[in-house]
N, C-alpha and C. Protein backbone atom coordinates (compact mmCIF):
# COMPACT_ATOMS: atom_id res chain seq x y z
N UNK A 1 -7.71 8.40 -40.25
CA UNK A 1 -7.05 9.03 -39.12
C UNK A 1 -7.78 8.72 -37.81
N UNK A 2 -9.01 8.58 -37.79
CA UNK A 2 -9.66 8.49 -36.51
C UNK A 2 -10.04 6.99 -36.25
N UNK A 3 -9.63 6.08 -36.98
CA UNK A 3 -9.49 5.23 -36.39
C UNK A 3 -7.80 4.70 -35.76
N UNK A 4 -6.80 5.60 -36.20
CA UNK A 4 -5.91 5.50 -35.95
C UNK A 4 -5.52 5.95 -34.14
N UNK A 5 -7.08 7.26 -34.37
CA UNK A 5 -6.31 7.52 -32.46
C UNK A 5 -7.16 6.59 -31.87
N UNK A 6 -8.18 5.70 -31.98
CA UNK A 6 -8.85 4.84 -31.79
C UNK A 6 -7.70 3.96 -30.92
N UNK A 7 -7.30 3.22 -31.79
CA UNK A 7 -6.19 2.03 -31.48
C UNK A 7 -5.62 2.95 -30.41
N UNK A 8 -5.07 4.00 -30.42
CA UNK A 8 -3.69 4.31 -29.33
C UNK A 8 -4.97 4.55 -28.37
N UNK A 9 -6.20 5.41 -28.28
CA UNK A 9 -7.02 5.10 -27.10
C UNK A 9 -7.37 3.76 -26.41
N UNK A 10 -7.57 2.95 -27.18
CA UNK A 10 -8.09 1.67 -26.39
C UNK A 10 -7.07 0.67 -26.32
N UNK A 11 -5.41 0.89 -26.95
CA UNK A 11 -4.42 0.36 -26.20
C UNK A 11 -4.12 0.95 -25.12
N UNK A 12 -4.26 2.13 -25.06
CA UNK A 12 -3.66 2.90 -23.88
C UNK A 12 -4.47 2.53 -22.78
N UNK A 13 -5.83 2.88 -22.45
CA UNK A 13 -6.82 2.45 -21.53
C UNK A 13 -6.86 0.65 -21.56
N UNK A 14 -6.19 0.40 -20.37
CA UNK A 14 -6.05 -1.03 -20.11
C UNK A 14 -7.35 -1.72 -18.98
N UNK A 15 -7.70 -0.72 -18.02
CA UNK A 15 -8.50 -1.32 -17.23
C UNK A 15 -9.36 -0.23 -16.56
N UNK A 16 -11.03 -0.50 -16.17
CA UNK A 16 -11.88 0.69 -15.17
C UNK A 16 -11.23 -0.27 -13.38
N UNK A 17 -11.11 0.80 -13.08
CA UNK A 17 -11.01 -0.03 -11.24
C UNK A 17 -12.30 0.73 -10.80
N UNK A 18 -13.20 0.44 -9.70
CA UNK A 18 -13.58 1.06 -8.60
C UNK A 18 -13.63 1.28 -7.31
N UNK A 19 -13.41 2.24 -6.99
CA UNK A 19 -13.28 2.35 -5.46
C UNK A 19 -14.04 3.03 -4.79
N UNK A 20 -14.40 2.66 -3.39
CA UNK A 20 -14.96 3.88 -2.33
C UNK A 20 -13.87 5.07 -1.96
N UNK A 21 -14.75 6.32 -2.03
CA UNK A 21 -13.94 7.42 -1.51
C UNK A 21 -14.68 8.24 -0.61
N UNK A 22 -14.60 9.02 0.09
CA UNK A 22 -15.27 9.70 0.96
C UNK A 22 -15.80 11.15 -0.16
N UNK A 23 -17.07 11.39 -0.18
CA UNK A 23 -17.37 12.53 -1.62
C UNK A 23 -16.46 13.54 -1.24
N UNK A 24 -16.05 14.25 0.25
CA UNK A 24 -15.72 15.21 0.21
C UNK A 24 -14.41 15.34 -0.03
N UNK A 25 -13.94 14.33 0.03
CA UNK A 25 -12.11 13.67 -0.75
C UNK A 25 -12.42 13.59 -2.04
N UNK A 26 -12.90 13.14 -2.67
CA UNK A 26 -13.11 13.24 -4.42
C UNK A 26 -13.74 14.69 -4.96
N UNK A 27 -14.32 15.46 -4.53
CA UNK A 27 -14.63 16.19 -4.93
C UNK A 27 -13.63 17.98 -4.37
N UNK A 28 -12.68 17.75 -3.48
CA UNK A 28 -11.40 18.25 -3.24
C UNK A 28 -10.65 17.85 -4.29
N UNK A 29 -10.17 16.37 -4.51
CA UNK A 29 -9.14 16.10 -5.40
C UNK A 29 -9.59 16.41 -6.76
N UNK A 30 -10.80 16.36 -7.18
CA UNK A 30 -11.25 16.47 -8.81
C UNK A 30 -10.84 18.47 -8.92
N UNK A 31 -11.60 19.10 -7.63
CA UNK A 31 -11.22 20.53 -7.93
C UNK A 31 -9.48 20.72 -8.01
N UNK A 32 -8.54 20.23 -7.49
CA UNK A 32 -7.23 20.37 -7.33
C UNK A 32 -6.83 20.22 -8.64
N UNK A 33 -7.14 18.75 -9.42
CA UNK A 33 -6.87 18.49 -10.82
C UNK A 33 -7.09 19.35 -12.02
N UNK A 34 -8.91 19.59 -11.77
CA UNK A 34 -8.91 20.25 -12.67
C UNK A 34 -8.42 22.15 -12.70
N UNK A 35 -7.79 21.84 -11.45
CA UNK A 35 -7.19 23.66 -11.18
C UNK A 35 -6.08 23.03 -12.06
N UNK A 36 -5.03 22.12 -12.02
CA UNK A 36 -4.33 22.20 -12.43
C UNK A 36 -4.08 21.27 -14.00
N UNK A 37 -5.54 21.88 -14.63
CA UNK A 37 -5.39 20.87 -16.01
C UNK A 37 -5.59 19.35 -16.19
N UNK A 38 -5.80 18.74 -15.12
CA UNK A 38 -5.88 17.25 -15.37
C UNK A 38 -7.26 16.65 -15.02
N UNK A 39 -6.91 15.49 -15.71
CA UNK A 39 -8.52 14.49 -15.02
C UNK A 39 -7.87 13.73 -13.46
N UNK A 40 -8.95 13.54 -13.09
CA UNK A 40 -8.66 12.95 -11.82
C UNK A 40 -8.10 11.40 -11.82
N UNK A 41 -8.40 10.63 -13.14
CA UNK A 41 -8.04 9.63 -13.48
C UNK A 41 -6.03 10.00 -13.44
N UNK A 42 -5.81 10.46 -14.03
CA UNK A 42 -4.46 10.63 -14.29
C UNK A 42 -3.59 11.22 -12.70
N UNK A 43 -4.05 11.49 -11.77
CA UNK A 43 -4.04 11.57 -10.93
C UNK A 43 -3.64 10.22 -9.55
N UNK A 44 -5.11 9.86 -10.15
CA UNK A 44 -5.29 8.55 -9.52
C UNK A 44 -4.25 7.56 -10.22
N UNK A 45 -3.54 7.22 -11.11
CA UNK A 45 -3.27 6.50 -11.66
C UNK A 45 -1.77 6.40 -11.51
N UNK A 46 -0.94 8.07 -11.42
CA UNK A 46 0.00 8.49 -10.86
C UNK A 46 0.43 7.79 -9.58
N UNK A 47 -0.79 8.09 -8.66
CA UNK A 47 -0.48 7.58 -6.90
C UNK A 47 -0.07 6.25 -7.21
N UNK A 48 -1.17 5.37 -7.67
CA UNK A 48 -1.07 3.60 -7.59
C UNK A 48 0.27 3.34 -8.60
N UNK A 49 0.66 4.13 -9.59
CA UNK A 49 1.92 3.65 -9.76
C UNK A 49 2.99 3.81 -8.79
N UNK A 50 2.98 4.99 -8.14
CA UNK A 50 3.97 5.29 -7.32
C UNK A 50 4.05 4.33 -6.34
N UNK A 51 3.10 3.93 -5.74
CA UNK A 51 2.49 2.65 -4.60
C UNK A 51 3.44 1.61 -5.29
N UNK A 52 2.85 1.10 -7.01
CA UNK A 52 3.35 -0.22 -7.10
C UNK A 52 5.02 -0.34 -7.49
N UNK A 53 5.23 0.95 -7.59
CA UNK A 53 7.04 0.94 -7.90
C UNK A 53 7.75 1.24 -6.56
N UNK A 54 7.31 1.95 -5.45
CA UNK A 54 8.37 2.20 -4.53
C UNK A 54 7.63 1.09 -3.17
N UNK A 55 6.49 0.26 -3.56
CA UNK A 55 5.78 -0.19 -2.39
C UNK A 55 5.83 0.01 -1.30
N UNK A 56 5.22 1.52 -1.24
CA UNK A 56 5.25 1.80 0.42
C UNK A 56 4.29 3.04 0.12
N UNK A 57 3.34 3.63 1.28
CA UNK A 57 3.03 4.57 0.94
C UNK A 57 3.24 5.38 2.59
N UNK A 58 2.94 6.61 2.14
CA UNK A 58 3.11 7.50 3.70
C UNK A 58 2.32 8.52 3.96
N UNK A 59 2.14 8.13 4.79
CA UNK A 59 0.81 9.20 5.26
C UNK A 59 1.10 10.34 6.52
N UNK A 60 0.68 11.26 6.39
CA UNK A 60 0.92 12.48 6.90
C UNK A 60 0.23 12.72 8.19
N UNK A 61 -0.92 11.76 8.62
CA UNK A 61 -1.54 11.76 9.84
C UNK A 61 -1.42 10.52 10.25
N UNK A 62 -1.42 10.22 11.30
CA UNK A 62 -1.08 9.32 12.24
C UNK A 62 -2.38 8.55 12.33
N UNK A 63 -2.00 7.08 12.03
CA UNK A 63 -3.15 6.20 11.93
C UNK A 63 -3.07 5.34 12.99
N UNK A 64 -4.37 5.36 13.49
CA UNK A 64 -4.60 4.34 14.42
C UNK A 64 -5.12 3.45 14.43
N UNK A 65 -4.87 1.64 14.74
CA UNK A 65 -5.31 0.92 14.13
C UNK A 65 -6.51 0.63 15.41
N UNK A 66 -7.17 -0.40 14.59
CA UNK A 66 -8.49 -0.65 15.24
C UNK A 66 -7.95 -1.65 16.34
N UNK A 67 -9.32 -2.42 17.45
CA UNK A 67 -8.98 -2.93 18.50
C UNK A 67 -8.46 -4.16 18.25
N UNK A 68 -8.26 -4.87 17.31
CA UNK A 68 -8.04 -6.25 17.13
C UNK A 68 -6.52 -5.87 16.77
N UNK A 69 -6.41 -5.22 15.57
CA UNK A 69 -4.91 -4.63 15.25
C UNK A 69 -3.80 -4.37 16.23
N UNK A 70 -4.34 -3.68 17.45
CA UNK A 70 -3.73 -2.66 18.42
C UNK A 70 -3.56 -3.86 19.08
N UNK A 71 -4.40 -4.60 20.01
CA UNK A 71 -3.87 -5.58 20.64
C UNK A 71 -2.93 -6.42 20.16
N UNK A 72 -2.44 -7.16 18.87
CA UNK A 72 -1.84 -7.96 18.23
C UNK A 72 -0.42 -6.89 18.77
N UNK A 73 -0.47 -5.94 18.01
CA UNK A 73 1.03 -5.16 18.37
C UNK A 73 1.30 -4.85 19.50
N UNK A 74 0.65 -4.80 20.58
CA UNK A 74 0.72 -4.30 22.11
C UNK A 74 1.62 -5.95 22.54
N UNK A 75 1.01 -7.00 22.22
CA UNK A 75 1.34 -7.97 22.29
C UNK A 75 3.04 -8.24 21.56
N UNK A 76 3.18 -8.38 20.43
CA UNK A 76 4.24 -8.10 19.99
C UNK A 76 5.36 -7.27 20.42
N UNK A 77 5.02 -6.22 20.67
CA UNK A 77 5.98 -5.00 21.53
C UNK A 77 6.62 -5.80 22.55
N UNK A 78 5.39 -6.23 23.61
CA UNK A 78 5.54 -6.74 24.80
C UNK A 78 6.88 -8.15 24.96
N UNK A 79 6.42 -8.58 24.06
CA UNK A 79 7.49 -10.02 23.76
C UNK A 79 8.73 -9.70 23.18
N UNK A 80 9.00 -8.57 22.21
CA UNK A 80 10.09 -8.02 22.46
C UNK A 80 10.88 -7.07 23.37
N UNK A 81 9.99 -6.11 24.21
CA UNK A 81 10.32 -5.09 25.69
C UNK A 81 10.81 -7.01 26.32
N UNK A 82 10.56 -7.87 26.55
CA UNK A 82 10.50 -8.90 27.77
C UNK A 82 11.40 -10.30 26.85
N UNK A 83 11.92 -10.44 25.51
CA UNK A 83 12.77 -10.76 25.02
C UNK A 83 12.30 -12.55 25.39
N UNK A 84 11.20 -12.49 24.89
CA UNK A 84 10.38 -13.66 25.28
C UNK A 84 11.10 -14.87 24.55
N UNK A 85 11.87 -15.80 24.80
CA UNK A 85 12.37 -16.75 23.71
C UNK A 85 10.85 -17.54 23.03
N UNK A 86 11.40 -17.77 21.90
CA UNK A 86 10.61 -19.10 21.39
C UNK A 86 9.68 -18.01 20.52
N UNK A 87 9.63 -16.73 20.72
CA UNK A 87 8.83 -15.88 19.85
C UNK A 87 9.73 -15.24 18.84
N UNK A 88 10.84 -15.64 19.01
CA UNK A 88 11.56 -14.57 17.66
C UNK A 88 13.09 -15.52 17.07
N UNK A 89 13.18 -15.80 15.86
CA UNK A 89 13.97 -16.64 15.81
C UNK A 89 15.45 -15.46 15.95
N UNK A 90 16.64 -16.19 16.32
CA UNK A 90 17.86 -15.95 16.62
C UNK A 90 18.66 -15.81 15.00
N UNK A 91 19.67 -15.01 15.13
CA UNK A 91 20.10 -14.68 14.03
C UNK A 91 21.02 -15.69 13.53
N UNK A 92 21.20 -16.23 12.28
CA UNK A 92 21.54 -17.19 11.71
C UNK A 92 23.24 -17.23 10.95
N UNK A 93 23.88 -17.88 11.07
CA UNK A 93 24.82 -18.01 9.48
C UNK A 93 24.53 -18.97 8.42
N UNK A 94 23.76 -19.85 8.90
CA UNK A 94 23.77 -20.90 7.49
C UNK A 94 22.35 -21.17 7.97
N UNK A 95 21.85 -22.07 6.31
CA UNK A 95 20.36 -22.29 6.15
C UNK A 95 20.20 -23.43 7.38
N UNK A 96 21.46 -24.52 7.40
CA UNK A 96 21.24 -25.49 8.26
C UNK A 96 20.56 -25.60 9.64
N UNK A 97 21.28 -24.62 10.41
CA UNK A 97 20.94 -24.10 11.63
C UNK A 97 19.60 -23.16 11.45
N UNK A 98 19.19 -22.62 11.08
CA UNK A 98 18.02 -21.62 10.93
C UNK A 98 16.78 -23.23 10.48
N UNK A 99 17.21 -23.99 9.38
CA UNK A 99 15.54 -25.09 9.50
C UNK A 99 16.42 -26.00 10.59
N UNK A 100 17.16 -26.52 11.07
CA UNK A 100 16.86 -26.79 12.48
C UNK A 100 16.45 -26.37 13.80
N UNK A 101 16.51 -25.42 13.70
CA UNK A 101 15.51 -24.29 14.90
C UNK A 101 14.10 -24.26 14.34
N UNK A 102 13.65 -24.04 13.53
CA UNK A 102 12.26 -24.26 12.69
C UNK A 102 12.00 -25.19 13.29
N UNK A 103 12.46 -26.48 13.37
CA UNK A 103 11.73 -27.90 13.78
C UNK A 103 11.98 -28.23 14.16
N UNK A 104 12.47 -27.49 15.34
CA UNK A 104 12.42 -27.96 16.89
C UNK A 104 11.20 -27.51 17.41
């Protein structure tokens, strides 16, 4: 018998990941889990599926990106507020016309 839950343990457990977390974020989320019966693994494992099936995630505070980031989009914005040609391709009906604008 106990090598039987053996097999379903070490099929089931496919991979260790590691990550950085901030302690006072892991040690919030481990108390939350184990308030509510679980390991923090099962937890964790929940989110990144949810991530890899709906690919998107959302966050509840407003992120601000750093100075290299922020400029790139300030820039971007700008070329669309000012409808800059040659920065955004034009909307297409056929493949023909869309790679002849490419290589021009």
């Amino acid at each position: 018998m106990t090598a039987f839950y053996r097999s379903i343990y070490f099929g089931y457990m496919k991979t260790v990941i590691s990550v950085k977390v901030d302690k006072s974020v892991r040690d919030r989320a481990r108390k939350v889990a184990r308030k509510l019966g679980l390991p923090l693994s099962t937890v964790v494992n929940y989110q990144l599926k949810q991530f890899a099936d709906d690919r998107k995630i959302e966050f509840r505070e407003t992120l601000t990106p750093n100075a290299k980031t922020g400029k790139l989009l300030d820039e971007a914005l700008r070329d669309i507020r000012e409808n800059r040609k040659g920065k955004f391709s034009p909307a297409f009906d056929n493949a023909e016309d869309a790679i002849k604008w490419l290589n021009a």
